[in-house]
Structures are given as structure tokens and as C-alpha cells.
C-alpha atoms as a PDB file:
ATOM      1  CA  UNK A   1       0.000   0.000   0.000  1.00  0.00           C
ATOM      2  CA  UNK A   2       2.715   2.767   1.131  1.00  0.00           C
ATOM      3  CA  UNK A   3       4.704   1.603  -2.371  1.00  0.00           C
ATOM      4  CA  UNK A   4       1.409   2.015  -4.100  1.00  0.00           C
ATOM      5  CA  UNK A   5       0.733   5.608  -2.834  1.00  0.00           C
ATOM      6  CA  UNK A   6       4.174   6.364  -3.266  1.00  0.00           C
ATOM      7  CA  UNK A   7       4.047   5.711  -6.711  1.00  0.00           C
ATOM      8  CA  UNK A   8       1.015   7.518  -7.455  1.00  0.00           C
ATOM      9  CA  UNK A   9       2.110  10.695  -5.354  1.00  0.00           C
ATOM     10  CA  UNK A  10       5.625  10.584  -7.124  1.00  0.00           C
ATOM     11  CA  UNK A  11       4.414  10.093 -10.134  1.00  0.00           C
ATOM     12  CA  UNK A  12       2.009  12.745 -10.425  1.00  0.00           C
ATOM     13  CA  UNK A  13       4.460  15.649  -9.111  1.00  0.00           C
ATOM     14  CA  UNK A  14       6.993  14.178 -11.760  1.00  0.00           C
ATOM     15  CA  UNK A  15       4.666  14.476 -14.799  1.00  0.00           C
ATOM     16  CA  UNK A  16       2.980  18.028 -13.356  1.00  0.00           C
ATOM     17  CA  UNK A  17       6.729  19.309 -13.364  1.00  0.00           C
ATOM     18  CA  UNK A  18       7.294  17.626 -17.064  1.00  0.00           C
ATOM     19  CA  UNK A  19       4.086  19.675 -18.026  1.00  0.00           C
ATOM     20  CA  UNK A  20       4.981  22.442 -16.551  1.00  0.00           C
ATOM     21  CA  UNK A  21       8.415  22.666 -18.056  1.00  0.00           C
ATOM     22  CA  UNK A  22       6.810  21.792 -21.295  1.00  0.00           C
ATOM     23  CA  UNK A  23       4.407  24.509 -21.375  1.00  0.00           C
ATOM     24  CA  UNK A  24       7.059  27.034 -20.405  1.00  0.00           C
ATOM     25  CA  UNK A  25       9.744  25.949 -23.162  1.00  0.00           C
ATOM     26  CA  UNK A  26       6.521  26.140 -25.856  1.00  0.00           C
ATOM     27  CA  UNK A  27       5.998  29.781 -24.559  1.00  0.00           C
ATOM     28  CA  UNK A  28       9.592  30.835 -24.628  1.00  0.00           C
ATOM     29  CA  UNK A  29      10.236  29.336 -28.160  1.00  0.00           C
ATOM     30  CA  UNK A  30       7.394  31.464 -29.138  1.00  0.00           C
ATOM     31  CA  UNK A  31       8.585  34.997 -27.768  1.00  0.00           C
ATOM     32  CA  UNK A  32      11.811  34.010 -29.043  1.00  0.00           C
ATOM     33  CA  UNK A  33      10.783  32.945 -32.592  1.00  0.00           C
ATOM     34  CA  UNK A  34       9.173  36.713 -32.531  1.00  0.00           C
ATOM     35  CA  UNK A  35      11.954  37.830 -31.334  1.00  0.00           C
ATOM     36  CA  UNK A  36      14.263  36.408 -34.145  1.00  0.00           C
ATOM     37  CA  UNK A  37      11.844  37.623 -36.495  1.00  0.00           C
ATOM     38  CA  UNK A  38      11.585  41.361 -35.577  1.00  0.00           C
ATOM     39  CA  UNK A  39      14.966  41.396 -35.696  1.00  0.00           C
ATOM     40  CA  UNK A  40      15.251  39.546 -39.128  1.00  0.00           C
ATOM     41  CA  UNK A  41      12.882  42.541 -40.221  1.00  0.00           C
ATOM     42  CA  UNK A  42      15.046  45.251 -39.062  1.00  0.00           C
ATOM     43  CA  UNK A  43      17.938  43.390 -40.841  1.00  0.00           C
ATOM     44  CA  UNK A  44      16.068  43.315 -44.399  1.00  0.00           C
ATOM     45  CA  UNK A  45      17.544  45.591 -47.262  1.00  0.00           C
ATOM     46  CA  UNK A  46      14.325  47.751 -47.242  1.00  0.00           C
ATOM     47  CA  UNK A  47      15.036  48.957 -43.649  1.00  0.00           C
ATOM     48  CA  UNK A  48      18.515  49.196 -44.047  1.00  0.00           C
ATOM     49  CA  UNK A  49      18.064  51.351 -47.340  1.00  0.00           C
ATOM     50  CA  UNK A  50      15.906  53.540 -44.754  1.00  0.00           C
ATOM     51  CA  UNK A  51      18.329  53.981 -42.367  1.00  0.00           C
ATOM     52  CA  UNK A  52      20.482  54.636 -44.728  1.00  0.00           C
ATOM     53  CA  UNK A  53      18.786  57.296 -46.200  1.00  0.00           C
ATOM     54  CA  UNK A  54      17.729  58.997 -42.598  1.00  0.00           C
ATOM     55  CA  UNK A  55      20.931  58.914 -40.993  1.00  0.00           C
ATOM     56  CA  UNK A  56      22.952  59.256 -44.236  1.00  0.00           C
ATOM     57  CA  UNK A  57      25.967  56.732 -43.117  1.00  0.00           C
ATOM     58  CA  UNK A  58      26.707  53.409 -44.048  1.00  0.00           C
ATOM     59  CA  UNK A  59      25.536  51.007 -42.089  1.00  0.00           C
ATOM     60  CA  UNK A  60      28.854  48.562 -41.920  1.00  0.00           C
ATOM     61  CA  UNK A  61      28.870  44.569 -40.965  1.00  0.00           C
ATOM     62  CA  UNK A  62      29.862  45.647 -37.218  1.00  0.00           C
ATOM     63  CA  UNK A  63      26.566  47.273 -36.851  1.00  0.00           C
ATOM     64  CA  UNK A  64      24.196  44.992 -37.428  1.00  0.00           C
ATOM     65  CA  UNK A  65      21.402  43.749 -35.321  1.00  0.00           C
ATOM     66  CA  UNK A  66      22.605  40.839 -33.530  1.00  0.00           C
ATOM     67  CA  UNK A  67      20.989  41.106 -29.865  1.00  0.00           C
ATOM     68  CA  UNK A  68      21.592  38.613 -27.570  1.00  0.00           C
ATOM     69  CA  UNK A  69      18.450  36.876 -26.581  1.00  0.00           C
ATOM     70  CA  UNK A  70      17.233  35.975 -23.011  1.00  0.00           C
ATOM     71  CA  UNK A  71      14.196  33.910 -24.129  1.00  0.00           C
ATOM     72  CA  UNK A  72      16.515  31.878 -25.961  1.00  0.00           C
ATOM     73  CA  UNK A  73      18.343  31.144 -22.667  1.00  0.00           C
ATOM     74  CA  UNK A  74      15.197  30.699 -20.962  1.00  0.00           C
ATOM     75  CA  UNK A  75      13.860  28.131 -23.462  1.00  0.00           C
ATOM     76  CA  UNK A  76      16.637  26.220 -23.455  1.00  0.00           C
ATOM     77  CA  UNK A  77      16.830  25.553 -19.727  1.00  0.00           C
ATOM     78  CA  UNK A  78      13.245  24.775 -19.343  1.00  0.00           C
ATOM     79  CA  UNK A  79      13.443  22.346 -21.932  1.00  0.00           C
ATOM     80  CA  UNK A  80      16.823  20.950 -20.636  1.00  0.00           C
ATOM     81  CA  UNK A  81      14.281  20.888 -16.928  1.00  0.00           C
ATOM     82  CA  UNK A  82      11.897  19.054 -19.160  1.00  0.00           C
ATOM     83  CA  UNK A  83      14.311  16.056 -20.326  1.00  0.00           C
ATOM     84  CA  UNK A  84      16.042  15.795 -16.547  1.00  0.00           C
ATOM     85  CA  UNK A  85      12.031  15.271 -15.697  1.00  0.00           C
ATOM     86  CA  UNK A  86      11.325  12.675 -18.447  1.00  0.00           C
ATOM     87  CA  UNK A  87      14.251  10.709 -17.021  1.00  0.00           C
ATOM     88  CA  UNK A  88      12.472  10.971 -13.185  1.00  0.00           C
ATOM     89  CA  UNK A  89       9.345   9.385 -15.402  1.00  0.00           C
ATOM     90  CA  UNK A  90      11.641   6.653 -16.367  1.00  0.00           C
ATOM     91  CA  UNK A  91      12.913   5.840 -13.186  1.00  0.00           C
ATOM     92  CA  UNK A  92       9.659   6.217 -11.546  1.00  0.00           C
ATOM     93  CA  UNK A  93       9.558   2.188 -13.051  1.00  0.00           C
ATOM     94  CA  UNK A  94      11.453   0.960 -10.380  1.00  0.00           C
ATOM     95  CA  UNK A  95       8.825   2.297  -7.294  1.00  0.00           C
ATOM     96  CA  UNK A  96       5.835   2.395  -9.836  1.00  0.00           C
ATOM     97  CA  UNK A  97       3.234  -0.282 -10.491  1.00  0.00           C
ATOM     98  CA  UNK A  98       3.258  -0.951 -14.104  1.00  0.00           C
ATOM     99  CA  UNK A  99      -0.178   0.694 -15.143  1.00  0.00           C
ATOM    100  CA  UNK A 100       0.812   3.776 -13.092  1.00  0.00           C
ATOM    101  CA  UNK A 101       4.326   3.648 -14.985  1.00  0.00           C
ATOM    102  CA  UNK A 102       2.754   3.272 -18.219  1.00  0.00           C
ATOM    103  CA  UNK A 103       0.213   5.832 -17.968  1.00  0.00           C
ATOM    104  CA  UNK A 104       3.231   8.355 -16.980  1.00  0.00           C
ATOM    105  CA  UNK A 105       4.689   7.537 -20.050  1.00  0.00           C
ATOM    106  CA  UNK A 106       1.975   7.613 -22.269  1.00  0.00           C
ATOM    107  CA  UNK A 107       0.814  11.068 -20.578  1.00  0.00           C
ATOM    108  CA  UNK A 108       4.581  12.478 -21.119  1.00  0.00           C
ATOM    109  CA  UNK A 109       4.278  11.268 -24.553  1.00  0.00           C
ATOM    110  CA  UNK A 110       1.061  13.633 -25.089  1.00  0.00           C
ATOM    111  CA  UNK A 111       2.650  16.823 -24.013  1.00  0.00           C
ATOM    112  CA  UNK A 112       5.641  15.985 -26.005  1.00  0.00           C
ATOM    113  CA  UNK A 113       3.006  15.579 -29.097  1.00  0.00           C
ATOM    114  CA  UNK A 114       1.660  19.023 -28.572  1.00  0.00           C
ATOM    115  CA  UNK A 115       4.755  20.948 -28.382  1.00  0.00           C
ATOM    116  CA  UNK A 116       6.413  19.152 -31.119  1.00  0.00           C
ATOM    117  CA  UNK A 117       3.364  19.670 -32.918  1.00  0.00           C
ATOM    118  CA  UNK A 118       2.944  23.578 -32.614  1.00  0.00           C
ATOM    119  CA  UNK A 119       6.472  24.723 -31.470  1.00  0.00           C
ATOM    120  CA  UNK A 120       8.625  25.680 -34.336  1.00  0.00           C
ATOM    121  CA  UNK A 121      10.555  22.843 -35.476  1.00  0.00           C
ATOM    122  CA  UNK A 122      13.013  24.701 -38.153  1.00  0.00           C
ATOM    123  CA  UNK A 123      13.958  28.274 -38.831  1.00  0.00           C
ATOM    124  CA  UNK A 124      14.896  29.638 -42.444  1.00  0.00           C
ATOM    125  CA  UNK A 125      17.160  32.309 -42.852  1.00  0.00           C
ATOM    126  CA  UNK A 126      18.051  33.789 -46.354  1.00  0.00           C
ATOM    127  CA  UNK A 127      20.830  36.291 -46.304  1.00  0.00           C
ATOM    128  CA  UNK A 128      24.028  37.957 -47.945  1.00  0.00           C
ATOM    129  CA  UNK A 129      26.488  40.579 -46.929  1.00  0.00           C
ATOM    130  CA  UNK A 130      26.605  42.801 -49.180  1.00  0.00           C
ATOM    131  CA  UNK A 131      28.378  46.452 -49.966  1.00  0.00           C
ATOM    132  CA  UNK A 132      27.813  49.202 -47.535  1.00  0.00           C
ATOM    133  CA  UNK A 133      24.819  47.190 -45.780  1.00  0.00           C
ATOM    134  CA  UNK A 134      26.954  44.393 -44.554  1.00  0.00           C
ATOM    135  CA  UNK A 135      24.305  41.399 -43.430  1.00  0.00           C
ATOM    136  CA  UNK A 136      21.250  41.744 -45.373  1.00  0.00           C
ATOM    137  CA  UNK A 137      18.168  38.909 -44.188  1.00  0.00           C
ATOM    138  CA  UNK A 138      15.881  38.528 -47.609  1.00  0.00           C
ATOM    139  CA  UNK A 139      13.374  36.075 -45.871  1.00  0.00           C
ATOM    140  CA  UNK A 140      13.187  35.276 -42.993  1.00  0.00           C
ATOM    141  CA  UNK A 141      10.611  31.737 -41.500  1.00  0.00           C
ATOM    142  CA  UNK A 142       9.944  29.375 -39.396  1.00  0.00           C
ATOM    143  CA  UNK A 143       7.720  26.670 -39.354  1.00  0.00           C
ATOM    144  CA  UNK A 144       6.540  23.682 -37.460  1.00  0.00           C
ATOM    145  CA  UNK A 145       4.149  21.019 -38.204  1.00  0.00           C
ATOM    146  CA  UNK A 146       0.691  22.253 -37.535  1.00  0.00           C
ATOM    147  CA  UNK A 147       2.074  25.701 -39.730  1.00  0.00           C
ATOM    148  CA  UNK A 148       3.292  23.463 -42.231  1.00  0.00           C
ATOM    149  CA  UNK A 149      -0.341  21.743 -42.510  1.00  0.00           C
ATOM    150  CA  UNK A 150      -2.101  24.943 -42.872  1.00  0.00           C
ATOM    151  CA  UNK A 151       0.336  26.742 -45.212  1.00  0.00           C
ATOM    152  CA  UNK A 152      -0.119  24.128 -47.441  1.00  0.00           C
ATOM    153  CA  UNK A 153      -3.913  23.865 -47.400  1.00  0.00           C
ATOM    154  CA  UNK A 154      -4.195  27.720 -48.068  1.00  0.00           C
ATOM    155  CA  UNK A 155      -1.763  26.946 -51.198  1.00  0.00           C
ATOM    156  CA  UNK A 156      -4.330  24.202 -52.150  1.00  0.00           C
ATOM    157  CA  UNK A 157      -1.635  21.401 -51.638  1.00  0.00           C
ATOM    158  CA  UNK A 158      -5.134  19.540 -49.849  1.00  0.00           C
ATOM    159  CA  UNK A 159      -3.889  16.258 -50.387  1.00  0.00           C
ATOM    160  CA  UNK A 160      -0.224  16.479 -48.756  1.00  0.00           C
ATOM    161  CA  UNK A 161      -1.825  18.796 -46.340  1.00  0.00           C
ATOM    162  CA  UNK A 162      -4.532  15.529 -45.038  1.00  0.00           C
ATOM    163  CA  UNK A 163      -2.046  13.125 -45.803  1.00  0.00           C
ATOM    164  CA  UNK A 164       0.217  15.320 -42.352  1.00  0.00           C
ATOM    165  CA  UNK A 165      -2.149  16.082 -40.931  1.00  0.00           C
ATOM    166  CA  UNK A 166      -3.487  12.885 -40.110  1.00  0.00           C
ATOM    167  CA  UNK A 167      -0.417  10.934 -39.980  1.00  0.00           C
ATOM    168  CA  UNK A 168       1.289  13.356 -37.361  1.00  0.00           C
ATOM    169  CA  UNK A 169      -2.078  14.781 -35.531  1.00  0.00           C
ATOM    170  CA  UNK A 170      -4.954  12.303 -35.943  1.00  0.00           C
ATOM    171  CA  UNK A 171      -3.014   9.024 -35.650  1.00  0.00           C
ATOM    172  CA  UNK A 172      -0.675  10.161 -32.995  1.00  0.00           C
ATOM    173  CA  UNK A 173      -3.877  10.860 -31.103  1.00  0.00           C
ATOM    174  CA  UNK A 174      -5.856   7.750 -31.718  1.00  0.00           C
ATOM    175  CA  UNK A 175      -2.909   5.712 -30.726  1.00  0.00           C
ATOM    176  CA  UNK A 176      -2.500   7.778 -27.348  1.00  0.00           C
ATOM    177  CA  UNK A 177      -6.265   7.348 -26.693  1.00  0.00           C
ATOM    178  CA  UNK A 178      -5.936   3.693 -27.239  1.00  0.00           C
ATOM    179  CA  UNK A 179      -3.035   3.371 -25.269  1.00  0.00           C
ATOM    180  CA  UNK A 180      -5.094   4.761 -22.428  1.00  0.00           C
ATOM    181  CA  UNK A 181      -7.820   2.037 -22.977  1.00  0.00           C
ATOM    182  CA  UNK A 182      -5.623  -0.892 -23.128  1.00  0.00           C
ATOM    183  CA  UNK A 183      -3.585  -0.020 -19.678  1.00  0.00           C
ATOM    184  CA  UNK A 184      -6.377   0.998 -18.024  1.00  0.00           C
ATOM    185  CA  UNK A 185      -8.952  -1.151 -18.724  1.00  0.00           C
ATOM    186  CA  UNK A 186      -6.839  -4.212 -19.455  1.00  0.00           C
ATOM    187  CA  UNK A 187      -8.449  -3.921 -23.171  1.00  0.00           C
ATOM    188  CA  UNK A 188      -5.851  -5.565 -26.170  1.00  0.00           C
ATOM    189  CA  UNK A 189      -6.248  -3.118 -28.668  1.00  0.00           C
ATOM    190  CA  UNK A 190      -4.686  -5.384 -31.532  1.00  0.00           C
ATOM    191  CA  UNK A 191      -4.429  -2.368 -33.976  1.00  0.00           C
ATOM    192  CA  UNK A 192      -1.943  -0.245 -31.833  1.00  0.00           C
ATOM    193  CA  UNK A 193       1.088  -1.590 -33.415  1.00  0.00           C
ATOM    194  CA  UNK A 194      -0.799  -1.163 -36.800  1.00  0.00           C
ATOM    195  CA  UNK A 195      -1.421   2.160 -36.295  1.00  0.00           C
ATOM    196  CA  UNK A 196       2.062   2.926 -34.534  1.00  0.00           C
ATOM    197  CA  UNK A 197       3.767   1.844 -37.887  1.00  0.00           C
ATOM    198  CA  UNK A 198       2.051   5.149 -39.685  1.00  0.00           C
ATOM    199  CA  UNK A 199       2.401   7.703 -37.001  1.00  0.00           C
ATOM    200  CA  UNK A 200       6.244   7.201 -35.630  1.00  0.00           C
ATOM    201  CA  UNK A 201       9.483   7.814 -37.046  1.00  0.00           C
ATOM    202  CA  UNK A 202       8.056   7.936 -40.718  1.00  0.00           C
ATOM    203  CA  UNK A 203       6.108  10.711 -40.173  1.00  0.00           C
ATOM    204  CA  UNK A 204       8.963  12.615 -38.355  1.00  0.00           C
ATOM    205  CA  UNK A 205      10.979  12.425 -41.541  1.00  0.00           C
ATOM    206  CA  UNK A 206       7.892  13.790 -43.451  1.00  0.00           C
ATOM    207  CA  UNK A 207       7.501  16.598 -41.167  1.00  0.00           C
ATOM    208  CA  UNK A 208      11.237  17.367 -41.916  1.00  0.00           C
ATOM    209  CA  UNK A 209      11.006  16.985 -45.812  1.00  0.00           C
ATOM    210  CA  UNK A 210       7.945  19.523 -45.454  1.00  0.00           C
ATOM    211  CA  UNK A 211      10.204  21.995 -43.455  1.00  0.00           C
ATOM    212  CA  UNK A 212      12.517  22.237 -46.099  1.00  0.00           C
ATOM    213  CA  UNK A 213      10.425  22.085 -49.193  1.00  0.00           C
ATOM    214  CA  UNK A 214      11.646  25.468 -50.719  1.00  0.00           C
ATOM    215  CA  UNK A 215      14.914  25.391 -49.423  1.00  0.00           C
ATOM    216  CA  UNK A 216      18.225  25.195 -51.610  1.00  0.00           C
ATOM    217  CA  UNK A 217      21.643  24.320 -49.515  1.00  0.00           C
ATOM    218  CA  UNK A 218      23.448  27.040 -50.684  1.00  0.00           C
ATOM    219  CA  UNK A 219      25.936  29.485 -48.723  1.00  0.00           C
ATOM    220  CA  UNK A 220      23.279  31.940 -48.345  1.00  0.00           C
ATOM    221  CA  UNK A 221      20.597  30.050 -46.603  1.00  0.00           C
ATOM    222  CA  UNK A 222      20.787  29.120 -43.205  1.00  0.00           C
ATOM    223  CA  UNK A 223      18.043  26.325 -41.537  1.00  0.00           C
ATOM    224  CA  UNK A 224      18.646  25.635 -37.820  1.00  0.00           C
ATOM    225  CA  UNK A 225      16.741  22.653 -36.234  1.00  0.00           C
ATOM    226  CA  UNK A 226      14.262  24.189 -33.601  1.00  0.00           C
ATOM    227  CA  UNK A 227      12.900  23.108 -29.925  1.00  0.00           C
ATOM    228  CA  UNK A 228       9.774  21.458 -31.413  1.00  0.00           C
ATOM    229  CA  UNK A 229      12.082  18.820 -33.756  1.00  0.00           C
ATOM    230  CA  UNK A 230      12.905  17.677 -29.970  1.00  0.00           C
ATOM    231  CA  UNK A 231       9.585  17.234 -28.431  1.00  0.00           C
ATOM    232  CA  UNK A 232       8.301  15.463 -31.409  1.00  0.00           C
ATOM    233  CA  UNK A 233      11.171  12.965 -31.166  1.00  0.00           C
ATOM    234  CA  UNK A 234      10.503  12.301 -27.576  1.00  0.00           C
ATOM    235  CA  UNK A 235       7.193  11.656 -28.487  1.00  0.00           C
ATOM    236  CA  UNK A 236       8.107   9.035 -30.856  1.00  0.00           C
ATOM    237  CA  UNK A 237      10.432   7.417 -28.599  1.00  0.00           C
ATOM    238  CA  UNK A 238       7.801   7.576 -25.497  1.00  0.00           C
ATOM    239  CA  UNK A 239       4.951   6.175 -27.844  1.00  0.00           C
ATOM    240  CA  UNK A 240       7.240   3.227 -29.380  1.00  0.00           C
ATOM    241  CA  UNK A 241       8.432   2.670 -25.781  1.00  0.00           C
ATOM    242  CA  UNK A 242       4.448   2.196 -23.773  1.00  0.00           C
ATOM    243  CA  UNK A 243       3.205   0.250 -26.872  1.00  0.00           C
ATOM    244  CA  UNK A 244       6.126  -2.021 -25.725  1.00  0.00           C
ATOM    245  CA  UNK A 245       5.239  -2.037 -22.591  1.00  0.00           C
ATOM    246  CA  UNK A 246       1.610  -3.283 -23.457  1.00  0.00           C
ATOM    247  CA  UNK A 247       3.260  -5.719 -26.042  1.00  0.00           C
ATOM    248  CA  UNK A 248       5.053  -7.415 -23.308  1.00  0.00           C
ATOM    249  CA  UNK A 249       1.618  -7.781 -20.700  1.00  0.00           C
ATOM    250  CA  UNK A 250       0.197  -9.790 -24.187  1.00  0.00           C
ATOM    251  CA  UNK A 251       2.962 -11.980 -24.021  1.00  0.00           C
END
């Protein structure tokens, strides 16, 4: 009984401070992700020509607009709190019951889903130094997999646009839902590994290829890997890991 309530207690603090964290790295990847783009704007050749023209001085490469960014700082130790936490989940399984244990995970897994989902997963940054103006940003982006879905149904791409959006919202959901189910009410839900093979690691490398559908590797285009490519993955690996988990109660 005491290991039973100990399990539940530690359990629940563990995955309210892996929410918590969560929520609080999706909100600073946000301000930051406006900040990096109000600062991409001030760094586009239209504002620089206006500068120019008002102050009537070149604006040289040692003056651009490279601020230093708390909320990047601040995002990346809440989501360095939020990894430290999912490793308390995991060893949670040596005081936990296994239903409690499993539900962690598959509750962990959900959170990751939704910030991986709507955090940005990959910035684009198009630029050149050029003559008086130094570093010049032409486009500036960022995307993640929910923007990704609803850029391309606005450019009528409605087939690829389903296609993601059900194999990285609607499946990922249906399999967490049946997860639930099958731990806790002991139902075999024979279609979860079905399912799992169309919503895990195949779908992160769509959600990548869409990221980068108008990009060219060149030396003047820069695309950095965002917080939400992490979240996603932890979501895949948490997901693959509780439909083990089940797999091994069927045995």
C-alpha cells in the first residue's frame, strides 16, 4: 500500500513538473521565434536602405542587429528541466506499479506531441552581406508542423496537407487514446502496433522533408533545427516505448 501511494504521489508531481516545463519551453520558443523575427525585419535591405537614407551613413557589418536573446536562454533551460524530468518518469519504473508507470509515459508522450506539434521545429534564414549594408536577411521563416499543414492547405496542396495532418495529428492521437484504454482497462487493442507503424518515425521524416520544401543548400541560406524537432522525437520514442510495454503484458 505505502509503495502504491508512493508511486502515485511521485508520479504525479513528476509528470505536473514535465508539463509544466513543457508549457514554459513552448511559450519561450514562441517569444523568441518573434523575437528572431523582428529582428530579421530590421535586418532586411528595405530597412537598411531607410536607415540609410535617414541617418545618411553606411551602415557597416559591425553594426548589425545581432541582440543577444534571453528567451533563448530561458527556453533552453526549461526544456533541458523538461528532459532531466522525463528521465524521473523513467525511473519512476522501479517504485511504480506498471499501469501507473505506463500511464506516466503515455501522458509524457502527449505533451511531447503538442509541443512538437505547434512549437517551431526549423527556422529559415536567407541572407548575404553585401556592400555598404553588410548582413542583409531577404526572408526570414519558421515553421513547425501544424504551420506546415495549414500553409499548405491555403496553397491548395489539400492532399499532402490531409495526408500530415493525419499521420502526425490524428493518428498520434488515436494511438494515445488507445493506449489509455488498453492499460487501463486491461483492453488488447490489436491495432496499436498497426497504427504505430504510420504515425512514428516515418512521419517525423515527413515533417522534416515539409520543413525544407523550398529550401536550396546554398551558402546563403541558413536552416537551424528548432525546440519542437525535440519534443516530437521524444514523443516518438515515449509512444514506441508504452506500446512495448503493453506488447510485453500480451505476451
Amino acid at each position: 500500500m505505502n509503495r502504491q501511494f508512493l508511486s502515485y504521489i511521485s508520479s504525479i508531481l513528476i509528470v505536473i513538473f514535465i508539463t509544466f516545463t513543457a508549457y514554459k519551453t513552448y511559450q519561450f520558443s514562441l517569444k523568441y521565434d518573434d523575437e528572431i523575427y523582428k529582428n530579421a525585419q530590421n535586418n532586411k535591405i528595405e530597412n537598411k536602405i531607410d536607415n540609410y537614407i535617414d541617418k545618411l551613413i553606411p551602415i557597416f557589418k559591425n553594426e548589425v542587429d545581432k541582440k543577444p536573446t534571453t528567451y533563448k536562454v530561458d527556453m533552453d533551460f526549461y526544456k533541458l528541466l523538461f528532459f532531466i524530468g522525463v528521465g524521473l518518469i523513467f525511473m519512476t519504473y522501479f517504485i511504480s506499479t506498471k499501469e501507473v508507470f505506463t500511464i506516466s509515459i503515455i501522458t509524457v508522450a502527449l505533451v511531447s506531441w503538442f509541443v512538437g506539434v505547434f512549437a517551431p521545429i526549423m527556422s529559415i534564414e536567407i541572407f548575404k552581406e553585401l556592400p555598404i549594408f553588410g548582413y542583409t536577411i531577404f526572408k526570414y521563416d519558421t515553421k513547425s508542423i501544424y504551420s506546415t499543414i495549414e500553409k499548405l492547405w491555403i496553397l491548395q496542396n489539400y492532399l499532402v496537407s490531409v495526408m500530415v495532418a493525419v499521420f502526425s495529428m490524428i493518428i498520434p492521437l488515436v494511438k494515445t487514446i488507445a493506449l489509455y484504454i488498453s492499460t487501463t482497462m486491461k483492453v488488447d487493442i490489436k491495432y496499436i502496433d498497426f497504427i504505430g507503424k504510420w504515425s512514428m518515425a516515418d512521419v517525423f521524416v515527413i515533417s522534416l522533408l515539409l520543413a525544407n520544401l523550398s529550401l536550396s543548400s546554398d551558402e546563403f541560406t541558413d536552416a537551424k533545427v528548432q525546440v519542437g524537432i525535440y519534443f516530437f522525437s521524444c514523443y516518438v520514442v515515449l509512444s514506441i516505448f508504452a506500446s512495448y510495454i503493453l506488447n510485453l503484458d500480451r505476451e
